[in-house]
C-alpha atoms as a PDB file:
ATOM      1  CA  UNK A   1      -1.182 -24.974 -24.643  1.00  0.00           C
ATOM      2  CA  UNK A   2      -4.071 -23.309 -22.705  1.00  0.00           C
ATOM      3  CA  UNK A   3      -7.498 -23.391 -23.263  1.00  0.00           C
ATOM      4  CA  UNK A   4      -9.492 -20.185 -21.714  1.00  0.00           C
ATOM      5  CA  UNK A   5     -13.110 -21.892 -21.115  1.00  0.00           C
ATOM      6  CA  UNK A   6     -13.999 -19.480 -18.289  1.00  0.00           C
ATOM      7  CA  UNK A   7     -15.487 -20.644 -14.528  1.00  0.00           C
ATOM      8  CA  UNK A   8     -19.190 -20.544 -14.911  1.00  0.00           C
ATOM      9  CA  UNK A   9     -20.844 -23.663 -13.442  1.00  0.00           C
ATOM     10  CA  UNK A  10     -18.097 -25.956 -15.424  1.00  0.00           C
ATOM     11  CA  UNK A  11     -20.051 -27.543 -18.482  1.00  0.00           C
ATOM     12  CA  UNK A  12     -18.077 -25.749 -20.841  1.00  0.00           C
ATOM     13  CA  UNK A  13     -14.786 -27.189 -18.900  1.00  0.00           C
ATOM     14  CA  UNK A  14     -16.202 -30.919 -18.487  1.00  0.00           C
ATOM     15  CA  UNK A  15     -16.514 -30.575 -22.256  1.00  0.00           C
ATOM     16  CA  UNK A  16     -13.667 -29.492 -23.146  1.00  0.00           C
ATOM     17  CA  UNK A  17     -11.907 -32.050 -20.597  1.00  0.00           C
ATOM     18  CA  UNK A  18     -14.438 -35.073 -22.406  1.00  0.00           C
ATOM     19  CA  UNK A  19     -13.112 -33.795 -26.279  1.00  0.00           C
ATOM     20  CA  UNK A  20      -9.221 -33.982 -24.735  1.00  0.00           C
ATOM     21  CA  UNK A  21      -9.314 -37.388 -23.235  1.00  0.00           C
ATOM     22  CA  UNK A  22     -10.627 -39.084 -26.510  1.00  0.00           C
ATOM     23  CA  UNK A  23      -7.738 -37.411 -28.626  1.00  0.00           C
ATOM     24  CA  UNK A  24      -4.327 -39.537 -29.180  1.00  0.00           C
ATOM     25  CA  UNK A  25      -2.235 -36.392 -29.354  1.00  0.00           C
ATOM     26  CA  UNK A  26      -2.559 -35.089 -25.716  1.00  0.00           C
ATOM     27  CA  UNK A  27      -0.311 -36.440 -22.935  1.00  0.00           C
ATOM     28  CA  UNK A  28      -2.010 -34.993 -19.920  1.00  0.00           C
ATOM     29  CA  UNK A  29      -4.152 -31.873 -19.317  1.00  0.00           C
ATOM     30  CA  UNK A  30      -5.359 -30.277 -15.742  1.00  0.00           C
ATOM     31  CA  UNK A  31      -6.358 -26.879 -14.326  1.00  0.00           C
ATOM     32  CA  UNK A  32      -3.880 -23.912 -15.238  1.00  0.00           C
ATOM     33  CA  UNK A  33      -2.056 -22.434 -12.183  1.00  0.00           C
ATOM     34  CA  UNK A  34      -4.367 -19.375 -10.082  1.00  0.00           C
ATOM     35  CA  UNK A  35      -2.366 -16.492 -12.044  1.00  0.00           C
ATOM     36  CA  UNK A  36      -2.940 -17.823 -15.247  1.00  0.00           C
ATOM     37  CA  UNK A  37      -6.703 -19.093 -14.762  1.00  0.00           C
ATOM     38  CA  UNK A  38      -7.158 -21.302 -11.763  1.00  0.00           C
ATOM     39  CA  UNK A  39     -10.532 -23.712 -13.048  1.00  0.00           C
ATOM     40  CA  UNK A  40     -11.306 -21.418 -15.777  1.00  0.00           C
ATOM     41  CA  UNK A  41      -8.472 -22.804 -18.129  1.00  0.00           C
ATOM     42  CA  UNK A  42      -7.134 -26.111 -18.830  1.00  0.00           C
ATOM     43  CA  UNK A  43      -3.810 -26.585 -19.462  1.00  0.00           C
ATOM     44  CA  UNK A  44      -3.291 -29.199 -22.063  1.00  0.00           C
ATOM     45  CA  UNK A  45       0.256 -31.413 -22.944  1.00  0.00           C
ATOM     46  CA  UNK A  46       0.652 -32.452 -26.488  1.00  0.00           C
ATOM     47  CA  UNK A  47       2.525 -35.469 -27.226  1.00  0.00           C
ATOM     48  CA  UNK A  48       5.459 -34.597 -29.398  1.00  0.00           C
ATOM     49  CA  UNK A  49       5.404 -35.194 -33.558  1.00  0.00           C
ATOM     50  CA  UNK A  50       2.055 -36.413 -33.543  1.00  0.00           C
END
């Protein structure tokens, strides 16, 4: 999945990055690639059937 947060001076991404780490359901997340949002999107890895 990504999540579009925008660049901006990052406190909407260190939020969104604080609310992912505490939740059981997501493997991994880290910046999207340039062409689909460089630091203005996270890209976030679900763990499967939970």
């Amino acid at each position: 999945m990504r999540l579009i947060h925008g660049k901006g001076i990052g406190v909407r991404r260190a939020e969104v990055r604080r609310l992912l780490a505490k939740r059981d359901d997501v493997a991994d997340f880290f910046d999207a690639p340039p062409e689909r949002g460089g630091s203005g999107a996270t890209v976030v890895v679900l763990i499967p059937g939970t």
